[in-house]
C-alpha atoms as a PDB file:
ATOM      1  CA  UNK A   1      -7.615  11.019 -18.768  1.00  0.00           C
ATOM      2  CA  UNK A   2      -4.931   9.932 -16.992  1.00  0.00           C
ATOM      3  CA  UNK A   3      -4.951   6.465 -18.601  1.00  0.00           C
ATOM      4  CA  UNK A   4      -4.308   8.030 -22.287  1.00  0.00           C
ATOM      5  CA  UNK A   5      -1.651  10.684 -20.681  1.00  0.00           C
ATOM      6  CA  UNK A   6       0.460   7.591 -19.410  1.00  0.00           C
ATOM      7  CA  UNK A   7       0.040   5.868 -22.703  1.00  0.00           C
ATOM      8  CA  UNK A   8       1.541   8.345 -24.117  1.00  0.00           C
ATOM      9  CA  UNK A   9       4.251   9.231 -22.135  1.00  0.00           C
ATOM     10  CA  UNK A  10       5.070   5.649 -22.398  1.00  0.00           C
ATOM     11  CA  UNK A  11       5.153   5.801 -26.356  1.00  0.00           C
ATOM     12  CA  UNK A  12       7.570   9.003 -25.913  1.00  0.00           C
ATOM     13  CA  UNK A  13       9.851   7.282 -24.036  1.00  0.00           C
ATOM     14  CA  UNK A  14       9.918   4.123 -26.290  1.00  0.00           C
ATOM     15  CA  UNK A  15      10.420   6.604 -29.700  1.00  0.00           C
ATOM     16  CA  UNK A  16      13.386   8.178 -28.166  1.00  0.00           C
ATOM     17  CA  UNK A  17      15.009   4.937 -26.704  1.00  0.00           C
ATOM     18  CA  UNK A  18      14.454   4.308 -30.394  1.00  0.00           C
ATOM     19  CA  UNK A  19      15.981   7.509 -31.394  1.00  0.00           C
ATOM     20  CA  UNK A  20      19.051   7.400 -29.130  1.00  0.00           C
ATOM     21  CA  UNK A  21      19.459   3.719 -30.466  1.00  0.00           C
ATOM     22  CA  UNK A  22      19.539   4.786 -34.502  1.00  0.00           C
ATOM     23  CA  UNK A  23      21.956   7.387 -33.809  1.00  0.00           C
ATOM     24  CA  UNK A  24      24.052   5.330 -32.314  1.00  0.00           C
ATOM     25  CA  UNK A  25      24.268   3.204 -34.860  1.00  0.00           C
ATOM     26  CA  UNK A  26      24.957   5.528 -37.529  1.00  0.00           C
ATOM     27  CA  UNK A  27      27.116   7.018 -35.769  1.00  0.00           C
ATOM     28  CA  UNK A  28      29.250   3.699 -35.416  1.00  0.00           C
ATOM     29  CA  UNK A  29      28.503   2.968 -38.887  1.00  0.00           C
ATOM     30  CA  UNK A  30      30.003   6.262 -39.728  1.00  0.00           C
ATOM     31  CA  UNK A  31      33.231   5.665 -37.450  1.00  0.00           C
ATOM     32  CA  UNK A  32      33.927   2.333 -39.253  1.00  0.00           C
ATOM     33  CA  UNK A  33      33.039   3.833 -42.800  1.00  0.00           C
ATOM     34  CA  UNK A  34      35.908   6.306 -42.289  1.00  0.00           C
ATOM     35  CA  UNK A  35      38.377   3.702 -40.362  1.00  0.00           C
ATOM     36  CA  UNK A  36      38.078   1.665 -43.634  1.00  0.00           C
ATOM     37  CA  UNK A  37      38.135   4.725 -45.874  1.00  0.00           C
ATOM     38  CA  UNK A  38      41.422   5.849 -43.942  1.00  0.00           C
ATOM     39  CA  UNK A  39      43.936   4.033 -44.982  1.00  0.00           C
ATOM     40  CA  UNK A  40      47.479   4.596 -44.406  1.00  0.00           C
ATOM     41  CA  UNK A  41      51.275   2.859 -44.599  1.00  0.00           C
ATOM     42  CA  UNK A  42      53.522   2.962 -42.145  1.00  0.00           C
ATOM     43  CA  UNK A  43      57.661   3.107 -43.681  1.00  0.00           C
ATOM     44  CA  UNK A  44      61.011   4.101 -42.463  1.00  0.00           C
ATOM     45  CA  UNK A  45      63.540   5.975 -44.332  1.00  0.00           C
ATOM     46  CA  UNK A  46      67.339   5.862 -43.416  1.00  0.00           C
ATOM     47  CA  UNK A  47      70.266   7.770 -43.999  1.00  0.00           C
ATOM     48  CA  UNK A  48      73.853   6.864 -43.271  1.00  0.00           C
ATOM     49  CA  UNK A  49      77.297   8.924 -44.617  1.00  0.00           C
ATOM     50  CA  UNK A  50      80.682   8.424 -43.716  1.00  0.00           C
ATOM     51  CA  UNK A  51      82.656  11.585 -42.240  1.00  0.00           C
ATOM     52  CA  UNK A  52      86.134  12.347 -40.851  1.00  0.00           C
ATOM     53  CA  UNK A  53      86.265  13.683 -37.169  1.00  0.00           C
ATOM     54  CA  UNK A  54      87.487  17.199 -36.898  1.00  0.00           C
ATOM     55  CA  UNK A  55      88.611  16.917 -33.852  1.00  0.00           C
ATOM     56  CA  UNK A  56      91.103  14.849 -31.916  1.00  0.00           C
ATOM     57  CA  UNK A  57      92.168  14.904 -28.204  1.00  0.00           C
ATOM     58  CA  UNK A  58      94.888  13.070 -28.170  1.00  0.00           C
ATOM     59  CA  UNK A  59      96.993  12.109 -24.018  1.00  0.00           C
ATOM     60  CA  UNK A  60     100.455  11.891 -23.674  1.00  0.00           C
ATOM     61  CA  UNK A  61     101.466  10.242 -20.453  1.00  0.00           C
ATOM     62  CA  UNK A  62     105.193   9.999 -19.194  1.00  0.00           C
ATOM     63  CA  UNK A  63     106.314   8.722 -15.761  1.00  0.00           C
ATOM     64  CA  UNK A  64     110.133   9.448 -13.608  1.00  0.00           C
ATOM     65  CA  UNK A  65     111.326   7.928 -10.876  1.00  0.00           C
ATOM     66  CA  UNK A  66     113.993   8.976  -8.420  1.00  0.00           C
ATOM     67  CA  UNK A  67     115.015   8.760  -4.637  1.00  0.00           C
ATOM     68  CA  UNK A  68     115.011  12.428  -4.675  1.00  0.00           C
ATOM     69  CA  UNK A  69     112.203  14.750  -4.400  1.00  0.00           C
ATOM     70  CA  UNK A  70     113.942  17.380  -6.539  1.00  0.00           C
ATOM     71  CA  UNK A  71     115.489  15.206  -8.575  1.00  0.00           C
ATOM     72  CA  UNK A  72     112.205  13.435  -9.571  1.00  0.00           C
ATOM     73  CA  UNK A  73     110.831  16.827 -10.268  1.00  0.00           C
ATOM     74  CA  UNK A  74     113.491  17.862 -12.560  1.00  0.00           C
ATOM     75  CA  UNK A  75     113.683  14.886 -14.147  1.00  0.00           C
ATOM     76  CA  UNK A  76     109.559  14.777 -14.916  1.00  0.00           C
ATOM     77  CA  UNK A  77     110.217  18.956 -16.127  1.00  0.00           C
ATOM     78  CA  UNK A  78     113.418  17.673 -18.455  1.00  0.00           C
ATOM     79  CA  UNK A  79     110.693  14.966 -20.172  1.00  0.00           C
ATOM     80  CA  UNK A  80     107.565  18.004 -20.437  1.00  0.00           C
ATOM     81  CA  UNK A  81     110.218  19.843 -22.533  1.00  0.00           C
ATOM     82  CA  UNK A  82     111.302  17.057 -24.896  1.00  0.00           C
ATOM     83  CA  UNK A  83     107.585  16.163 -25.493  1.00  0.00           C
ATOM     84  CA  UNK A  84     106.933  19.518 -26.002  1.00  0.00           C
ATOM     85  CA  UNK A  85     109.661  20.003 -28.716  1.00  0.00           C
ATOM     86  CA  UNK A  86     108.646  16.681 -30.582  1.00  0.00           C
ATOM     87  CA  UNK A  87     105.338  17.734 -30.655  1.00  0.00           C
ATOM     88  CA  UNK A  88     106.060  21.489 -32.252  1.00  0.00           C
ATOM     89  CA  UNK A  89     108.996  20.211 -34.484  1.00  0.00           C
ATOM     90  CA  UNK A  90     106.441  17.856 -35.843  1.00  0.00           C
ATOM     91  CA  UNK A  91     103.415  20.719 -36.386  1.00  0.00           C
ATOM     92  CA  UNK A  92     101.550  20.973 -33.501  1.00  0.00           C
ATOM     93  CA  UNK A  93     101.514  24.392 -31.956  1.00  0.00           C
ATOM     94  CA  UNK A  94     101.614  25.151 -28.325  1.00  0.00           C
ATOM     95  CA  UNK A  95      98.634  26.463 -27.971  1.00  0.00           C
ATOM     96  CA  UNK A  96      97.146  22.953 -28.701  1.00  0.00           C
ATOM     97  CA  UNK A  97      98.968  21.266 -26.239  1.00  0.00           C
ATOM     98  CA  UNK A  98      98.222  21.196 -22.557  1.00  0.00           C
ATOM     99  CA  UNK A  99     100.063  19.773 -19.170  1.00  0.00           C
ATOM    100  CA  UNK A 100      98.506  18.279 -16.502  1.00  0.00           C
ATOM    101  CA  UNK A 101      99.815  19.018 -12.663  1.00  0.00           C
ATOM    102  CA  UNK A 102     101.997  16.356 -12.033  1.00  0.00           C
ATOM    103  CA  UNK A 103     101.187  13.334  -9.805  1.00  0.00           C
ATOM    104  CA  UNK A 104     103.521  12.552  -7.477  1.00  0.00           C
ATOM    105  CA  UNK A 105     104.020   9.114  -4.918  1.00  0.00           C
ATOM    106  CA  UNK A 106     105.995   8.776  -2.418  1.00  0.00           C
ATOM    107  CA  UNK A 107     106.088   4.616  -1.754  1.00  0.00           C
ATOM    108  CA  UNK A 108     107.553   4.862   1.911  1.00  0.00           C
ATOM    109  CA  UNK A 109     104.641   6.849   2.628  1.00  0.00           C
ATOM    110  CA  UNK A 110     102.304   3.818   1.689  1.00  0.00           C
ATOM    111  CA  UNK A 111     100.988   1.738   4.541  1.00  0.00           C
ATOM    112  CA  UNK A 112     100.935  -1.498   2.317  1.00  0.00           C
ATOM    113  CA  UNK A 113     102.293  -3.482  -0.478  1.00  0.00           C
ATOM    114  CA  UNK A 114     105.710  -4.508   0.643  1.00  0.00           C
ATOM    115  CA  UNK A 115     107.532  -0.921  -0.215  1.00  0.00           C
ATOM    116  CA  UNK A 116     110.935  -2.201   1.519  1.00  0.00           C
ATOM    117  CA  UNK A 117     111.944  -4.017  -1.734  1.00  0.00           C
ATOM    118  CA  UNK A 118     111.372  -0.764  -3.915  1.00  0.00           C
ATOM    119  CA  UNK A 119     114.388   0.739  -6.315  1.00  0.00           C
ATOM    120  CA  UNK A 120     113.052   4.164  -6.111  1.00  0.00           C
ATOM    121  CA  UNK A 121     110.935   6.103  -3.401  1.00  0.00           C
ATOM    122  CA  UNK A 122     109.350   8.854  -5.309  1.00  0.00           C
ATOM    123  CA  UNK A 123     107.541   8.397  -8.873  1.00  0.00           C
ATOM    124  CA  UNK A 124     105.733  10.760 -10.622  1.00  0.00           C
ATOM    125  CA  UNK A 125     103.717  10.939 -13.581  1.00  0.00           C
ATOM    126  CA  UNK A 126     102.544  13.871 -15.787  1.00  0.00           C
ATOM    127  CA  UNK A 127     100.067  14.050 -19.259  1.00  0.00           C
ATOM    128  CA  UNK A 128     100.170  16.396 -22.076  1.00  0.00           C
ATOM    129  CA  UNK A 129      97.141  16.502 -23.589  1.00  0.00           C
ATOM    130  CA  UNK A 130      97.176  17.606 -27.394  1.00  0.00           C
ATOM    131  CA  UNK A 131      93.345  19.268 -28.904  1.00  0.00           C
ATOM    132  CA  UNK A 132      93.797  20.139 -32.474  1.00  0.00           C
ATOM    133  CA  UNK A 133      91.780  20.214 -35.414  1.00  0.00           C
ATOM    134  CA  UNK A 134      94.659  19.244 -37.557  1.00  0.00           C
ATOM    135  CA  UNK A 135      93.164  15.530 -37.386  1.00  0.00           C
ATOM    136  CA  UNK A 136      95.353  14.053 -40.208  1.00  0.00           C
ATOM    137  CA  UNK A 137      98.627  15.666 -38.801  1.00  0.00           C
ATOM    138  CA  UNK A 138      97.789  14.596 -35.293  1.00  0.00           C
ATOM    139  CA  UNK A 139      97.240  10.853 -36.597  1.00  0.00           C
ATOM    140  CA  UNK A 140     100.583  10.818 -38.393  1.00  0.00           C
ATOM    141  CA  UNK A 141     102.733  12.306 -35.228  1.00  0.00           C
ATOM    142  CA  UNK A 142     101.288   9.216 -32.981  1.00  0.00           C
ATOM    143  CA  UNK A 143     103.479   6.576 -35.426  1.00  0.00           C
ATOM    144  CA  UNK A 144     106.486   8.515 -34.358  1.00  0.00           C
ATOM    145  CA  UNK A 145     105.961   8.810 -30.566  1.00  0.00           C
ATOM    146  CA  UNK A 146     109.174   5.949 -30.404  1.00  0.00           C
ATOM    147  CA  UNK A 147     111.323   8.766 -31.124  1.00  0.00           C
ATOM    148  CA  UNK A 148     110.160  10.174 -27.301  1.00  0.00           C
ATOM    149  CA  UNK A 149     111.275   6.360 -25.958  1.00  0.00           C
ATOM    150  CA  UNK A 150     114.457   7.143 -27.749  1.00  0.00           C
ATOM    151  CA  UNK A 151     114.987  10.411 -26.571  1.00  0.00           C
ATOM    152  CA  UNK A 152     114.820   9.254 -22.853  1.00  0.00           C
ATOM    153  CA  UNK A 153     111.039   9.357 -22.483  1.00  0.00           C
ATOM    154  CA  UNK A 154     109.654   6.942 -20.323  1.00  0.00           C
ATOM    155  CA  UNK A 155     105.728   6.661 -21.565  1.00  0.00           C
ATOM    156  CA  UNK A 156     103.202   5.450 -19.408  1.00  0.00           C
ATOM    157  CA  UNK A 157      99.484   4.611 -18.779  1.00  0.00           C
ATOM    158  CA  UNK A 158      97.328   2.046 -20.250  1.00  0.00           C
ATOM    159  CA  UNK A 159      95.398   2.120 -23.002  1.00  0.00           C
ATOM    160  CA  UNK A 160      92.168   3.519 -22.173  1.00  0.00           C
ATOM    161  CA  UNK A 161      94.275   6.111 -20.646  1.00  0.00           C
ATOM    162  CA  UNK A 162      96.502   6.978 -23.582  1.00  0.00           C
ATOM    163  CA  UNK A 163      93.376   6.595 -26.309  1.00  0.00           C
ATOM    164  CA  UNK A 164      92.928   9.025 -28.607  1.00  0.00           C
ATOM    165  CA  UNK A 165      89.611  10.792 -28.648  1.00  0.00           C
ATOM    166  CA  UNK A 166      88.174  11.366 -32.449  1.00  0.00           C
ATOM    167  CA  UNK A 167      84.872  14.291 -32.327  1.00  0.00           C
ATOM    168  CA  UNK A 168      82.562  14.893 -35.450  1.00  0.00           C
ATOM    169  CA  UNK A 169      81.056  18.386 -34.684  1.00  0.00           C
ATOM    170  CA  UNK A 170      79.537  19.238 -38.139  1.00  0.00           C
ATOM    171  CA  UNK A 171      76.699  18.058 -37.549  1.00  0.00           C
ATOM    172  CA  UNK A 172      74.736  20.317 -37.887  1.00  0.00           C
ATOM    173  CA  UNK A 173      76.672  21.492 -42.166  1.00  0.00           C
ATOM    174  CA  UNK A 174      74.960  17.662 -43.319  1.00  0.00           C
ATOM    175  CA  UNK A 175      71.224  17.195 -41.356  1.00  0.00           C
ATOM    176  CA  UNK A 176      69.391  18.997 -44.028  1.00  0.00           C
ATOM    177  CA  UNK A 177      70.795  16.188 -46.557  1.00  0.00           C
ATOM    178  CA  UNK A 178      70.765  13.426 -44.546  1.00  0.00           C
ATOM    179  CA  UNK A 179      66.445  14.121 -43.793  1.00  0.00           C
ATOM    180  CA  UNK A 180      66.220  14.683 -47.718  1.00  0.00           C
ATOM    181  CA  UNK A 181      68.095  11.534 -48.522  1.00  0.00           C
ATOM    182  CA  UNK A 182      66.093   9.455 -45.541  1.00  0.00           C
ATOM    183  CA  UNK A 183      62.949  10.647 -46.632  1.00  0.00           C
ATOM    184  CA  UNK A 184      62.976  10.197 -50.078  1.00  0.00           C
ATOM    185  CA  UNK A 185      64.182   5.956 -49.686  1.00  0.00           C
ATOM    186  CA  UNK A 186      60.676   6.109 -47.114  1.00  0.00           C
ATOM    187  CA  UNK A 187      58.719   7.412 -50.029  1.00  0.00           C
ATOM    188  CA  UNK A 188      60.438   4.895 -52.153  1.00  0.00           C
ATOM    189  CA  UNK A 189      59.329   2.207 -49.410  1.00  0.00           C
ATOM    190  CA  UNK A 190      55.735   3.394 -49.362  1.00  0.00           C
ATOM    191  CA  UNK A 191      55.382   3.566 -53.474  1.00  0.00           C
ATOM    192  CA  UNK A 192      56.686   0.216 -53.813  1.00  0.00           C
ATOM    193  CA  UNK A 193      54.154  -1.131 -51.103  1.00  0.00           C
ATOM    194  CA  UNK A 194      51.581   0.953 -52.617  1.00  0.00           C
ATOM    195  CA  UNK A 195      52.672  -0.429 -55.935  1.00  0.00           C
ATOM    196  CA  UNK A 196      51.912  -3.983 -54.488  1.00  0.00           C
ATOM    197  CA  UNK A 197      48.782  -3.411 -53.141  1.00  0.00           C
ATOM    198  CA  UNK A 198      47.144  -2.106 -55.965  1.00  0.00           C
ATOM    199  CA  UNK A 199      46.906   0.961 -54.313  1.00  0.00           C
ATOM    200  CA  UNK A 200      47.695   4.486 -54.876  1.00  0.00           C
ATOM    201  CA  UNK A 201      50.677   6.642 -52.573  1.00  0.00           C
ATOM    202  CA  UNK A 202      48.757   9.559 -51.056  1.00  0.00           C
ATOM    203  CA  UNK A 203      49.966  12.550 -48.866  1.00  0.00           C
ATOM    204  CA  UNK A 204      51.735  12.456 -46.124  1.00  0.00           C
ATOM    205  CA  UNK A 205      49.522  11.760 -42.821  1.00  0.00           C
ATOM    206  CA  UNK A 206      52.350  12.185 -40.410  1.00  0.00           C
ATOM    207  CA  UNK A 207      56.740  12.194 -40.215  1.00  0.00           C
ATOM    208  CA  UNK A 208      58.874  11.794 -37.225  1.00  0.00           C
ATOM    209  CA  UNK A 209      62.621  12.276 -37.576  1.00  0.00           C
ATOM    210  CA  UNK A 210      64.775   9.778 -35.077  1.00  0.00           C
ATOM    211  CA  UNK A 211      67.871  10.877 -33.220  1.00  0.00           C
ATOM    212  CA  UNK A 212      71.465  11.424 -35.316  1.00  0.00           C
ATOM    213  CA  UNK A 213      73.844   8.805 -34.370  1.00  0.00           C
ATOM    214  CA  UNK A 214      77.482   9.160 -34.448  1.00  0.00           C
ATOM    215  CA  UNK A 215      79.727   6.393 -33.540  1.00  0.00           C
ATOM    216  CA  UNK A 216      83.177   4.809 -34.770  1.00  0.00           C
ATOM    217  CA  UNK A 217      82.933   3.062 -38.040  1.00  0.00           C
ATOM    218  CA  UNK A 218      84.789   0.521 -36.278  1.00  0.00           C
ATOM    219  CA  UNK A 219      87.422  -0.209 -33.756  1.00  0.00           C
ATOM    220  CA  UNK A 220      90.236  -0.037 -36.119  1.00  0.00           C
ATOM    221  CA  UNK A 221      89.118   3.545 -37.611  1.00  0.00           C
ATOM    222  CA  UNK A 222      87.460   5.189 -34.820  1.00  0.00           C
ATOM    223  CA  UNK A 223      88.452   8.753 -36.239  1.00  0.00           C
ATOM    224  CA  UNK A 224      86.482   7.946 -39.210  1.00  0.00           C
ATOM    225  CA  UNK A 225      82.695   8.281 -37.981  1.00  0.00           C
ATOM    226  CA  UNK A 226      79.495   7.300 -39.112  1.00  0.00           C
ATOM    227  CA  UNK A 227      76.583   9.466 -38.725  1.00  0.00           C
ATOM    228  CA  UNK A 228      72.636   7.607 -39.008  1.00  0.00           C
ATOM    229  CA  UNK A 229      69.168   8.834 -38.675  1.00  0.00           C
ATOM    230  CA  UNK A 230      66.357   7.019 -39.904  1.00  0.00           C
ATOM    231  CA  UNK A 231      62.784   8.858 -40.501  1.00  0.00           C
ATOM    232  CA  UNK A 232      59.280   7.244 -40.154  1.00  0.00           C
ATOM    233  CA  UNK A 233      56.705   8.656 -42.590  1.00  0.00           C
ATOM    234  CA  UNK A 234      53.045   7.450 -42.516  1.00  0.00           C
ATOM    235  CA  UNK A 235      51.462   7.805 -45.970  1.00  0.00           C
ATOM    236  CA  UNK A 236      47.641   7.964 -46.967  1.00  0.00           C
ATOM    237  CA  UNK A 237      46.653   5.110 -49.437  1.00  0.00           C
ATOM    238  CA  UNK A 238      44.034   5.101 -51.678  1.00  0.00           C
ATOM    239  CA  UNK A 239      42.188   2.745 -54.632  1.00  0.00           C
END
C-alpha cells in the first residue's frame, strides 16, 4: 500500500514540476510577444526664439583723489551730482539710479607697496548703479558716458566691474509657444521615421519637457537673449 502511495506522490510531484515549467514558459513567451508588439520611437523636439532683455543693470564707477580727507570727500560728492544730472537730463529717473557708500583708502595707512612715492594719500571710489526697464534708452546713454570724462569725471573699474547686466524675465508670456512649437518639430521627427520604416505614428507613450535656457546670443549682443528648450516625446509605432 505504501509502495503505490509513493508512486504516486512521486507522479504528483513530476506533473507539477511540469506545470510550474509550462507556465513559465508562456509566461515568457507572453513577455516577449508584447516586447515585440510594443514598439515605440524615441525623438526630440526643439524650440529656440530670439527676445530682447527687459531689464538692464547697468554700474557706474568714478574714483577722486586728494591729500585731504574732506577734500576727497567733496570732490567724490561734486562727481555723484554730475553723474546724477547726465543720467536724468538724458531720461533716466532717479528712482532708477542708486549710490553705493563710498570706498575710501588711505595709502599711508598701508603696510606695503612702496606708498612714499605716492601723489595723493587718500582715494576714493563710489558706483551708481542704474536698474531700468527702459532697455533701449539705457543702451543709447552708455555711448555718451565721454561727456562725464569731459565734465571732470574720472571713471573707473575694469570691465567685469563696469559690465552691463541684460535680464529676460518674460519667461513665463512665451513657454506655452515655445512647448507647442518643440513638440510639434518631435512629431514631425517621429512621422518622418515612421514614414521610413514602413510603419505607422501612434500615440504618445510618454513626453518630458527639458529646462528653458536663456543665455546671450553672443558676446557682442548680450542684451539680445536667446531662450531654448527642447522636448523628448516617445511615440507608439505600429504596422
Amino acid at each position: 500500500m505504501d509502495k503505490y502511495k509513493n508512486a504516486g506522490m512521486v507522479v504528483m510531484g513530476i506533473s507539477i514540476v511540469l506545470g510550474f515549467t509550462s507556465l513559465g514558459y508562456f509566461i515568457s513567451k507572453a513577455a516577449i510577444d508584447f516586447k515585440s508588439f510594443e514598439r515605440t520611437v524615441t525623438v526630440k523636439g526643439l524650440a529656440e526664439q530670439e527676445h530682447l532683455a527687459d531689464i538692464v543693470i547697468w554700474p557706474i564707477q568714478f574714483t577722486e583723489a586728494s591729500n585731504s580727507l574732506d577734500g576727497v570727500y567733496q570732490s567724490l560728492d561734486s562727481s555723484a551730482e554730475m553723474v546724477q544730472n547726465f543720467l536724468v537730463e538724458n531720461g533716466i529717473s532717479e528712482d532708477e539710479i542708486a549710490f553705493s557708500t563710498p570706498l575710501l583708502t588711505d595709502r599711508s595707512a598701508q603696510r606695503y607697496g612702496g606708498n612714499e612715492n605716492f601723489q595723493y594719500r587718500y582715494i576714493a571710489s563710489q558706483s551708481a548703479t542704474i536698474y531700468s526697464e527702459n532697455v533701449e534708452n539705457v543702451r543709447s546713454i552708455m555711448s555718451e558716458l565721454v561727456e562725464l570724462g569731459k565734465q571732470g569725471v574720472t571713471l573707473s573699474g575694469n570691465e567685469y566691474e563696469i559690465r552691463p547686466e541684460y535680464i529676460f524675465t518674460r519667461l513665463n508670456e512665451i513657454k506655452p509657444d515655445m512647448i507647442e512649437q518643440a513638440t510639434k518639430e518631435a512629431r514631425q521627427v517621429a512621422e518622418k521615421f515612421a514614414e521610413d520604416s514602413n510603419s505607422k505614428l501612434g500615440k504618445i507613450k510618454t513626453a518630458s519637457q527639458g529646462q528653458f535656457s536663456i543665455m546671450d546670443r553672443d558676446n557682442n549682443n548680450p542684451h539680445i537673449k536667446k531662450v531654448r528648450v527642447v522636448s523628448t516625446i516617445v511615440y507608439y509605432l505600429s504596422d
